[in-house]
C-alpha atoms as a PDB file:
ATOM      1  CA  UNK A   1     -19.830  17.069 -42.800  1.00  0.00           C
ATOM      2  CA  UNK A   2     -18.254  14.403 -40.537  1.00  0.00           C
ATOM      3  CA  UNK A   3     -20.292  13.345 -37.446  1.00  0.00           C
ATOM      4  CA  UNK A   4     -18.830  11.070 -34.620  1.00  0.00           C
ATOM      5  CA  UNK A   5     -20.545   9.775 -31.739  1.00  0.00           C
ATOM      6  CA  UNK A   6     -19.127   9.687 -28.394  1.00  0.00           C
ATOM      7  CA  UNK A   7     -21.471   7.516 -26.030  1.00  0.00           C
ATOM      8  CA  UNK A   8     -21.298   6.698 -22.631  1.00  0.00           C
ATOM      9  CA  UNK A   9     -23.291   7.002 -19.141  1.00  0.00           C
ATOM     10  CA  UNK A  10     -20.707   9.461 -17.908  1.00  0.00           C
ATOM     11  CA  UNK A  11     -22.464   9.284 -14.541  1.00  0.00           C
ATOM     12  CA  UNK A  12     -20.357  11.591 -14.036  1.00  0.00           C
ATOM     13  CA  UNK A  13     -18.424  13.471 -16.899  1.00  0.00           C
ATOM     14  CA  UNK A  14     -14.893  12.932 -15.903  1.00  0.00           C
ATOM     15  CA  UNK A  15     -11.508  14.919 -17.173  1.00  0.00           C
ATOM     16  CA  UNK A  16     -11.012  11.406 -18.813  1.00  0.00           C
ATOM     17  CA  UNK A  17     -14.140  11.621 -20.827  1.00  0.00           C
ATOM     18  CA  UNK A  18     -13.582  15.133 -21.506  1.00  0.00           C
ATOM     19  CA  UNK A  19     -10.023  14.182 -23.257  1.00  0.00           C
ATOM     20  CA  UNK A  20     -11.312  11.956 -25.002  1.00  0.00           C
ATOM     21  CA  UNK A  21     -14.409  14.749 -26.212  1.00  0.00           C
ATOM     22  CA  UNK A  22     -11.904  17.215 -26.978  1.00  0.00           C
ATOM     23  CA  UNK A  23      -9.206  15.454 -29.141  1.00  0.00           C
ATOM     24  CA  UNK A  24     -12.105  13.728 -30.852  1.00  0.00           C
ATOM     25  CA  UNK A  25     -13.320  17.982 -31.914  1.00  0.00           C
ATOM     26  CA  UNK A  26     -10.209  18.342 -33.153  1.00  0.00           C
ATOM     27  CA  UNK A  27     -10.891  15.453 -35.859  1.00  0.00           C
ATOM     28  CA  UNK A  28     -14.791  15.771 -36.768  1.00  0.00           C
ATOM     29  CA  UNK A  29     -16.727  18.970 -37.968  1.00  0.00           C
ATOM     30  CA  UNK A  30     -19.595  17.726 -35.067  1.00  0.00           C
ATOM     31  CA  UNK A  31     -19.359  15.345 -32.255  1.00  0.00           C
ATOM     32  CA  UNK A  32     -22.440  14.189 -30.440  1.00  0.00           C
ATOM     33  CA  UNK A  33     -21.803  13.522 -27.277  1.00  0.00           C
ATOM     34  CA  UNK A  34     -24.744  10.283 -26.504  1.00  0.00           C
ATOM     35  CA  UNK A  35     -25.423  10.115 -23.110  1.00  0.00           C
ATOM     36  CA  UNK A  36     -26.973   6.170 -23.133  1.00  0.00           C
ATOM     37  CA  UNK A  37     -29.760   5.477 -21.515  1.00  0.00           C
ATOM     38  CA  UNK A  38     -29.590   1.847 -19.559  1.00  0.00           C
ATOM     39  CA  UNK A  39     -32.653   0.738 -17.293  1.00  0.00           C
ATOM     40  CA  UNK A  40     -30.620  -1.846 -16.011  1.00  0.00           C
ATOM     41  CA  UNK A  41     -27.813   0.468 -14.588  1.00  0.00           C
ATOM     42  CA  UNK A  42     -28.061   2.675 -11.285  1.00  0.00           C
ATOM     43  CA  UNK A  43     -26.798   5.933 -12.121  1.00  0.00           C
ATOM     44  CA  UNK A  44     -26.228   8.823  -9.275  1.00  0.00           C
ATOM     45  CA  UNK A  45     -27.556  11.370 -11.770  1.00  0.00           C
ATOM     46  CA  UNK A  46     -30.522  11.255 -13.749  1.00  0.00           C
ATOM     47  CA  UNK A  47     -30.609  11.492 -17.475  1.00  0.00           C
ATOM     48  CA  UNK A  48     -31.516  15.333 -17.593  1.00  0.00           C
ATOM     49  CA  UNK A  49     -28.635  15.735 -15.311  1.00  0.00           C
ATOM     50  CA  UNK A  50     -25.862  14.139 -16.948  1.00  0.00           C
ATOM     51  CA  UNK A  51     -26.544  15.965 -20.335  1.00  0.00           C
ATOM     52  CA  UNK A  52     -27.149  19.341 -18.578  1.00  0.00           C
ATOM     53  CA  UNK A  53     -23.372  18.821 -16.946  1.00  0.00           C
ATOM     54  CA  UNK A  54     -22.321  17.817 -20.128  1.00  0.00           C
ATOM     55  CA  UNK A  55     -23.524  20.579 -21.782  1.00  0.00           C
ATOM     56  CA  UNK A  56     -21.599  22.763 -19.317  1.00  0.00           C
ATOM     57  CA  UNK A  57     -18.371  20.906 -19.199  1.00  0.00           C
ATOM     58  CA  UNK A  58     -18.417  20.673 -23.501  1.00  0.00           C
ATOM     59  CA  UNK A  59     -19.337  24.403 -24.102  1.00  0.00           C
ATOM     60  CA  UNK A  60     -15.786  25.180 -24.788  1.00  0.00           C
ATOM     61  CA  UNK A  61     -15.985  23.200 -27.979  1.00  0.00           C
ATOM     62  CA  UNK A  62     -18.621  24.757 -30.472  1.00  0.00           C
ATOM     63  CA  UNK A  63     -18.817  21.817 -32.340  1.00  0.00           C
ATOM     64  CA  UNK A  64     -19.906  19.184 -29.844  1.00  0.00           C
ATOM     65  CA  UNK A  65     -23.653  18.838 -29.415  1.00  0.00           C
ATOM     66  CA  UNK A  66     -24.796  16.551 -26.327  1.00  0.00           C
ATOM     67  CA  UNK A  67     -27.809  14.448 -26.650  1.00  0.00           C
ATOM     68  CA  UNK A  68     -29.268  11.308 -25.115  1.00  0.00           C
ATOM     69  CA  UNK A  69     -30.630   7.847 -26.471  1.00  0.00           C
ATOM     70  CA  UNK A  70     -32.208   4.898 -25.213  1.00  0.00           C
ATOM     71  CA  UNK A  71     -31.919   1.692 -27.927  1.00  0.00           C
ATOM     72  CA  UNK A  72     -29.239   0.587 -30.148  1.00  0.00           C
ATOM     73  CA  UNK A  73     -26.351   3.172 -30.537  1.00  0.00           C
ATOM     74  CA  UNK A  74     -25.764   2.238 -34.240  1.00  0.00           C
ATOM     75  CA  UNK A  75     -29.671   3.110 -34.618  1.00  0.00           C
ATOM     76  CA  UNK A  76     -28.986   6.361 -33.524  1.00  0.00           C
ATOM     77  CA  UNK A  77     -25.996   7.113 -35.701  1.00  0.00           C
ATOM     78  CA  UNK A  78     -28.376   5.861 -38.606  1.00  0.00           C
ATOM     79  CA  UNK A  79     -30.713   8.654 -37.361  1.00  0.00           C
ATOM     80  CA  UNK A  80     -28.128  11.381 -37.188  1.00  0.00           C
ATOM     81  CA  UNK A  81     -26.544  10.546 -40.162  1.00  0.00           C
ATOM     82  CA  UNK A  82     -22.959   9.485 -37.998  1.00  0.00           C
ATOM     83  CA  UNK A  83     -20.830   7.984 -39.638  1.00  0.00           C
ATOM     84  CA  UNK A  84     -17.787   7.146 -36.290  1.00  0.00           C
ATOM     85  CA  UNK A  85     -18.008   6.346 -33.080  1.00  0.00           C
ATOM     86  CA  UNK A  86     -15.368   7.074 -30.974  1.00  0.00           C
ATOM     87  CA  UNK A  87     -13.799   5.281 -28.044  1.00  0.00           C
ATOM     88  CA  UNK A  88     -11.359   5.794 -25.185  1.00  0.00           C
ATOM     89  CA  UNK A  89      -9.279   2.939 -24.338  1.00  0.00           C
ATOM     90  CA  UNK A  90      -7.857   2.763 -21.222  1.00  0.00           C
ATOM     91  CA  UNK A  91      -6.390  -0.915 -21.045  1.00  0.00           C
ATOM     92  CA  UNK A  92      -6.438  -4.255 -22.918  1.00  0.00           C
ATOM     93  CA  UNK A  93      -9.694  -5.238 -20.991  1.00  0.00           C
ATOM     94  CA  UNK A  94     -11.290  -1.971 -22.883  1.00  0.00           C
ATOM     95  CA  UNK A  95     -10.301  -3.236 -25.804  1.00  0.00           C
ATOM     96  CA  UNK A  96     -10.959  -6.752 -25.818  1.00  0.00           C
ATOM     97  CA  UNK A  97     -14.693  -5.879 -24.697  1.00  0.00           C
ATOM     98  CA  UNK A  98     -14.908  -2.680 -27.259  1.00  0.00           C
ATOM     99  CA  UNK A  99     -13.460  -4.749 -29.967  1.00  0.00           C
ATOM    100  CA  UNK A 100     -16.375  -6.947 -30.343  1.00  0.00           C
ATOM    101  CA  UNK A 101     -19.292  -4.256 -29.618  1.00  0.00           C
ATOM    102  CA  UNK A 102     -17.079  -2.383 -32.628  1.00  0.00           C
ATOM    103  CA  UNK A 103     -17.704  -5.716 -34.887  1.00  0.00           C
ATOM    104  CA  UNK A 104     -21.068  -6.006 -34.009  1.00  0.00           C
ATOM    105  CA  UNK A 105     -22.281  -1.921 -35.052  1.00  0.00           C
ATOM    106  CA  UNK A 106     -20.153  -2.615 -37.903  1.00  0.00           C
ATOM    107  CA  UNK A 107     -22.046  -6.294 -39.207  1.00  0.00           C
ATOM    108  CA  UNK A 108     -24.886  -3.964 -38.418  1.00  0.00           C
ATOM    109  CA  UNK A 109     -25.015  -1.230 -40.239  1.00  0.00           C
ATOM    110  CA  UNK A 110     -21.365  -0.439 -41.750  1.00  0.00           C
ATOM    111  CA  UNK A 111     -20.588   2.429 -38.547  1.00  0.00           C
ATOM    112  CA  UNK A 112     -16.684   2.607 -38.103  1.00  0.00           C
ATOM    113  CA  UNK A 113     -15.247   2.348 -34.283  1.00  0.00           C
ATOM    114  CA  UNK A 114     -12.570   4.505 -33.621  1.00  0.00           C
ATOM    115  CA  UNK A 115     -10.033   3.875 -30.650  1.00  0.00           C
ATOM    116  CA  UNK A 116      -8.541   6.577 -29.141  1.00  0.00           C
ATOM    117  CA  UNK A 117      -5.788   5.539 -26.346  1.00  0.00           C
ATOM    118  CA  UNK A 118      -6.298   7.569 -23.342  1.00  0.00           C
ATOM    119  CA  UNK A 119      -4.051   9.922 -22.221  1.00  0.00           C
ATOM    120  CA  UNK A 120      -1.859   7.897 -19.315  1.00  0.00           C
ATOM    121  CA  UNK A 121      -3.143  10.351 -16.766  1.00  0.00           C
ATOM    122  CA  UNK A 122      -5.966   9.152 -16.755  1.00  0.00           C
ATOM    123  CA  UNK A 123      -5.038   5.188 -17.502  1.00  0.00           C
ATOM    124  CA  UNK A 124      -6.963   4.258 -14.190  1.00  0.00           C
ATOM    125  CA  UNK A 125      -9.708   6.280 -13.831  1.00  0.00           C
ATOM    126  CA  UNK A 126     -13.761   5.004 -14.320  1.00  0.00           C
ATOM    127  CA  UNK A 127     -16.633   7.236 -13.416  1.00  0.00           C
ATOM    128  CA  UNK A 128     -17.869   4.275 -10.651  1.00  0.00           C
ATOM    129  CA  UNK A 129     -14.094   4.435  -8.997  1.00  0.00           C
ATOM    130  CA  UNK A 130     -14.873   8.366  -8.586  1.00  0.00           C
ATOM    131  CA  UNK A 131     -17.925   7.552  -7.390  1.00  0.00           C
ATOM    132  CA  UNK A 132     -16.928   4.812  -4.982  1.00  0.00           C
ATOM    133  CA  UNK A 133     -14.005   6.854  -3.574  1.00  0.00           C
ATOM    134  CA  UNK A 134     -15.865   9.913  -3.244  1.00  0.00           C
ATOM    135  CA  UNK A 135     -18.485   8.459  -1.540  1.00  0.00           C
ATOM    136  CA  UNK A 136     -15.939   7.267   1.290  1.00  0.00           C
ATOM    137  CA  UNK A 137     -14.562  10.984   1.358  1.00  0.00           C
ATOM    138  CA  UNK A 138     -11.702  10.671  -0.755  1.00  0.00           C
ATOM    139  CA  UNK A 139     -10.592  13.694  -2.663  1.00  0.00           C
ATOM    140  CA  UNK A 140     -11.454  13.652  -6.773  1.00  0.00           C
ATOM    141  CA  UNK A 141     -11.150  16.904  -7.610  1.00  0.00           C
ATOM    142  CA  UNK A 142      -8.562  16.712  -9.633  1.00  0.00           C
ATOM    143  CA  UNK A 143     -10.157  13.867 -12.009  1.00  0.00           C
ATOM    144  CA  UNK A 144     -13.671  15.790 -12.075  1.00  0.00           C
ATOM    145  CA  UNK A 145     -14.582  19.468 -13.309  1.00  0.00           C
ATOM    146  CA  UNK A 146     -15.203  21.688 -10.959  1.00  0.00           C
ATOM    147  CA  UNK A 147     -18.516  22.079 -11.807  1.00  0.00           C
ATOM    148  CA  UNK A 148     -19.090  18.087 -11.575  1.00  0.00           C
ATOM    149  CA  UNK A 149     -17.240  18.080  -8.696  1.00  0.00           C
ATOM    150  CA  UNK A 150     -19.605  20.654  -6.844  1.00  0.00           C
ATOM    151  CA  UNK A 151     -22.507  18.653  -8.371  1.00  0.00           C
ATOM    152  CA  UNK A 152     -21.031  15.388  -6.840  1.00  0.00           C
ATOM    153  CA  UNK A 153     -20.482  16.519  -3.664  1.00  0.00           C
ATOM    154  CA  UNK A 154     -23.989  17.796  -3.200  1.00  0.00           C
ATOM    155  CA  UNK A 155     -25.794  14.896  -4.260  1.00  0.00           C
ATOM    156  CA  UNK A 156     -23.572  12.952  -1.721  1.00  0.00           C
ATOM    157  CA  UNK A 157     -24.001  14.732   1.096  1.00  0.00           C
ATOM    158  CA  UNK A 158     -27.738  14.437  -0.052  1.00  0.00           C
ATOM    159  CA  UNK A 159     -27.734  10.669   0.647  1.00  0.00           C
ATOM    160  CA  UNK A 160     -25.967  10.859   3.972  1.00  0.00           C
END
């Protein structure tokens, strides 16, 4: 069986992340979908609440599983016997920065990094940019799912 890994905060799960989720079923028998656990980031949603949206959002793919991990991500594909992880590139400045964290798991512990250009669509978009524009009432409901987007808007107008 062939496992990838596709990690991120996804704080929150956008249609760009779910793109890159779905074309990434179409070319393992499981994808993991790591939601990464970072002490030193300030997330909107907790832990439990990213992977429960997740786990909505992903349902329409039986083969994706959603999980979450705090350490080194090549520790957990060592765990879960993964042997890709997969990345959405949206830019050179992805790359140049996923490049060398692709070297690195590699010298590590022999994981493969696969890129996997976004779709231009979504070129632009970053789940802090939803965030940030939502938060000044601009309308991202076309770059969230609904589901997310309901879940955003709540938690919004619970800081006001």
């Amino acid at each position: 069986m062939t496992r990838a890994v596709c990690p991120g905060s996804y704080d929150p799960a956008t249609n760009g992340h779910l793109d890159i989720i779905g074309r990434a079923a179409k070319l393992f028998d499981e994808v993991v979908v790591a939601v990464l656990i970072n002490k030193n980031k300030k997330t909107l949603f907790s832990v439990e609440e990213r992977t429960e949206m997740l786990r909505e959002v992903t349902a329409q793919w039986p083969n994706v599983r959603v999980d979450s991990w705090h350490g080194l991500l090549v520790d957990y594909c060592r765990e879960n016997d993964i042997q890709a992880i997969v990345k959405g590139l949206r830019a050179v400045s992805d790359y140049d920065y996923e490049l060398q964290m692709a070297q690195m798991n590699h010298q590590l512990t022999g994981v493969e990094t696969l890129f996997m250009p976004t779709n231009p669509i979504y070129s632009f978009l970053a789940s802090s940019l939803v965030k940030d524009v939502a938060t000044y009432g601009g309308d991202v409901s076309s770059l969230l799912p609904p589901s997310i987007m309901a879940r955003l808007a709540q938690r919004l107008a619970e800081r006001r």
